[in-house]
N, C-alpha and C. Protein backbone atom coordinates (compact mmCIF):
# COMPACT_ATOMS: atom_id res chain seq x y z
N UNK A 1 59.67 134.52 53.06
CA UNK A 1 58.34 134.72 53.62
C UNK A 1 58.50 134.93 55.13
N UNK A 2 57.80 135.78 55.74
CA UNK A 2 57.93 135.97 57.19
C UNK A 2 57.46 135.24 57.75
N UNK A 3 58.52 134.87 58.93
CA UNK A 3 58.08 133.65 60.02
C UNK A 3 57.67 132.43 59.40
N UNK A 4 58.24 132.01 58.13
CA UNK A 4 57.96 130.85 58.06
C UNK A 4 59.50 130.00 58.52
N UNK A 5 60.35 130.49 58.51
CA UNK A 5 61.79 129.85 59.16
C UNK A 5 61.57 129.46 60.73
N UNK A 6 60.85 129.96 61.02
CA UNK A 6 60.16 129.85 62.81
C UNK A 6 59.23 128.56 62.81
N UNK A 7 58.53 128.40 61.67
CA UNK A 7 57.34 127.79 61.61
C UNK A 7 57.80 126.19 61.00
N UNK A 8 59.00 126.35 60.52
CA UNK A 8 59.71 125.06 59.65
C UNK A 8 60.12 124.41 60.73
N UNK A 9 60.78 125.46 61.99
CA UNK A 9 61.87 124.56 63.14
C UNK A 9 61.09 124.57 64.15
N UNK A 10 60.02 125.29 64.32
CA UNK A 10 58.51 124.81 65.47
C UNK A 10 57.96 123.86 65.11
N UNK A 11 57.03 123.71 63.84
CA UNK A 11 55.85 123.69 63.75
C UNK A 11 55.40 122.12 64.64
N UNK A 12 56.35 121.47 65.38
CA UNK A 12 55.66 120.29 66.00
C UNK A 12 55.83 120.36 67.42
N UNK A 13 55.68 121.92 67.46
CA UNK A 13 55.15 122.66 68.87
C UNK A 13 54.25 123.49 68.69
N UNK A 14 53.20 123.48 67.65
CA UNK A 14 52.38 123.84 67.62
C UNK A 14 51.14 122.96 67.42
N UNK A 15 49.74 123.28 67.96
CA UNK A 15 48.79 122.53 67.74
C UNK A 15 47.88 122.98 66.76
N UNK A 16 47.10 122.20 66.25
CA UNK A 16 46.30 122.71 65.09
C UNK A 16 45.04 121.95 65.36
N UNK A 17 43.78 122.41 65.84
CA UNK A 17 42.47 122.06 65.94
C UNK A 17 41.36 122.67 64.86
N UNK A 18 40.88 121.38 64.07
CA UNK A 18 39.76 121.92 62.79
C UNK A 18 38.89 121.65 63.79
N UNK A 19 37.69 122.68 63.33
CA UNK A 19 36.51 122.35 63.43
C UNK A 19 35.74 122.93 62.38
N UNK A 20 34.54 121.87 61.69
CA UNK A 20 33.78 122.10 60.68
C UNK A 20 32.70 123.26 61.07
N UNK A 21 32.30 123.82 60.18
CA UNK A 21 31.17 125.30 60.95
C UNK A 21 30.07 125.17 59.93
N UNK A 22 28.95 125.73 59.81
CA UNK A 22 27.96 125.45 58.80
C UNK A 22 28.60 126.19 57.53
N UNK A 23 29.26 127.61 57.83
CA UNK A 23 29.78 128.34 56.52
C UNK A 23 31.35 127.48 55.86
N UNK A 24 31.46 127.03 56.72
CA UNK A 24 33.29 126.78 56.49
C UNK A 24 33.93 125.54 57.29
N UNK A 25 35.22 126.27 58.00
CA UNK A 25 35.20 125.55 59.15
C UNK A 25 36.19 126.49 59.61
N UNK A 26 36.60 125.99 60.66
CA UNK A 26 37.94 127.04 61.37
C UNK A 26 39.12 126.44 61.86
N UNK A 27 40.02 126.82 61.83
CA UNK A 27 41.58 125.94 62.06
C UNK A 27 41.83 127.03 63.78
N UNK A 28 41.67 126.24 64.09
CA UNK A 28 42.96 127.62 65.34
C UNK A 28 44.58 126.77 65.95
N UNK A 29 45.28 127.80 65.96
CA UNK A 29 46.38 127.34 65.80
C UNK A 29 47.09 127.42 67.44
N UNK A 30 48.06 126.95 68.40
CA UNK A 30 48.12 127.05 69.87
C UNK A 30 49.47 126.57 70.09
N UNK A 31 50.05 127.47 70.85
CA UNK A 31 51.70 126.66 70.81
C UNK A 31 51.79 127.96 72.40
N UNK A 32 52.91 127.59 72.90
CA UNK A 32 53.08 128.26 74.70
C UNK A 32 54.54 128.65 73.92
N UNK A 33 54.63 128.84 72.94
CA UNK A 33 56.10 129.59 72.90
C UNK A 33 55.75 130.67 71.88
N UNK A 34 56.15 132.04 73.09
CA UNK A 34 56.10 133.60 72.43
C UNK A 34 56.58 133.18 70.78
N UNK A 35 58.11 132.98 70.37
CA UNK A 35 58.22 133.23 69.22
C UNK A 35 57.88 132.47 68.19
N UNK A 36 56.84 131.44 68.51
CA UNK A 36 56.10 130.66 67.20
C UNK A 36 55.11 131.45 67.01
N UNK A 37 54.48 131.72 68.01
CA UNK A 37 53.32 132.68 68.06
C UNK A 37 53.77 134.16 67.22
N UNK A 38 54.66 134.43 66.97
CA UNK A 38 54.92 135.73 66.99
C UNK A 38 55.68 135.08 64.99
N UNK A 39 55.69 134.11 64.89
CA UNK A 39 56.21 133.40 63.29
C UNK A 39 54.53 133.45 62.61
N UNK A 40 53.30 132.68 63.29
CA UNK A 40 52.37 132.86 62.86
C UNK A 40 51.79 133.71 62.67
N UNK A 41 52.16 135.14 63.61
CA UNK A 41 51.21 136.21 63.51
C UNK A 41 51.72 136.46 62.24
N UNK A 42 53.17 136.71 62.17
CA UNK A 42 53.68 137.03 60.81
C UNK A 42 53.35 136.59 59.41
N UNK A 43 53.31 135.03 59.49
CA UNK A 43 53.33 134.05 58.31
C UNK A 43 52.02 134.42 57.60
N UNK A 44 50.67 134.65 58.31
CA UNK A 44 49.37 135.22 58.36
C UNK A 44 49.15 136.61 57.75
N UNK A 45 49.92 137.49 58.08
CA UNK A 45 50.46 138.57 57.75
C UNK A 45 50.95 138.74 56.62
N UNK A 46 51.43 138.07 56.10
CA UNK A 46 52.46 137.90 54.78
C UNK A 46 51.34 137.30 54.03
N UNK A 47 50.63 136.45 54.04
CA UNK A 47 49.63 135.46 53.46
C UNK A 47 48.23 136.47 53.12
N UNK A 48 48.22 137.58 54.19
CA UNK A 48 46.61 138.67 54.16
C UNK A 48 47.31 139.02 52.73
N UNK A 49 48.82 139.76 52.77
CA UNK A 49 49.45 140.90 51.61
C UNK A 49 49.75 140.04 50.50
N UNK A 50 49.79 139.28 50.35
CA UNK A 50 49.83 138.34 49.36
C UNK A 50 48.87 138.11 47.85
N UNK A 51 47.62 138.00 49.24
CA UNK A 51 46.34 137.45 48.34
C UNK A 51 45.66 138.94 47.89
N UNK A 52 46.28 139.90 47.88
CA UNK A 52 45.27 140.97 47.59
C UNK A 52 43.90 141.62 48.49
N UNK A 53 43.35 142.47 47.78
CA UNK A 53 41.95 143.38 48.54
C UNK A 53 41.28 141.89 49.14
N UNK A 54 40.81 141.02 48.50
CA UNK A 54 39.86 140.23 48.59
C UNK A 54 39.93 139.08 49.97
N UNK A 55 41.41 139.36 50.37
CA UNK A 55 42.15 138.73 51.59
C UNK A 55 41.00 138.93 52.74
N UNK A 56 40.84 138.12 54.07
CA UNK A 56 40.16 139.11 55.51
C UNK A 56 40.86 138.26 55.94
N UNK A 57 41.14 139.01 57.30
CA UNK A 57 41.44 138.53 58.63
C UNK A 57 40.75 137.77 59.22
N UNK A 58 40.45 137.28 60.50
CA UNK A 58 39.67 137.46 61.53
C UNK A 58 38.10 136.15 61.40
N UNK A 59 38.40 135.58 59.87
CA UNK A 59 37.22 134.63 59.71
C UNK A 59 37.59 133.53 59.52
């Protein structure tokens, strides 16, 4: 899976903030190092092609 080998030997340099929303809620994810950032864009990426048409980005 892409960028998840990045994300196994980061991931406790990355931050993870929920917040509940009336539809859902939202996770955003925050780390100061280019190539975690650049494991998540991926891992996300891999996860849109995964799930099929029914996948979105951006919500």
């Amino acid at each position: 899976m892409p960028g998840l080998k990045g994300l196994q030997e980061g991931y406790e340099r990355i931050e993870v903030r929920y917040r509940e929303r009336p539809e859902g809620a939202t996770l955003t994810y925050t780390t100061d190092e280019p190539a975690l950032a650049d494991a998540l864009h991926d891992w996300f990426k891999a996860q849109l092609s995964d799930h099929g048409d029914h996948a979105e980005s951006g919500h």
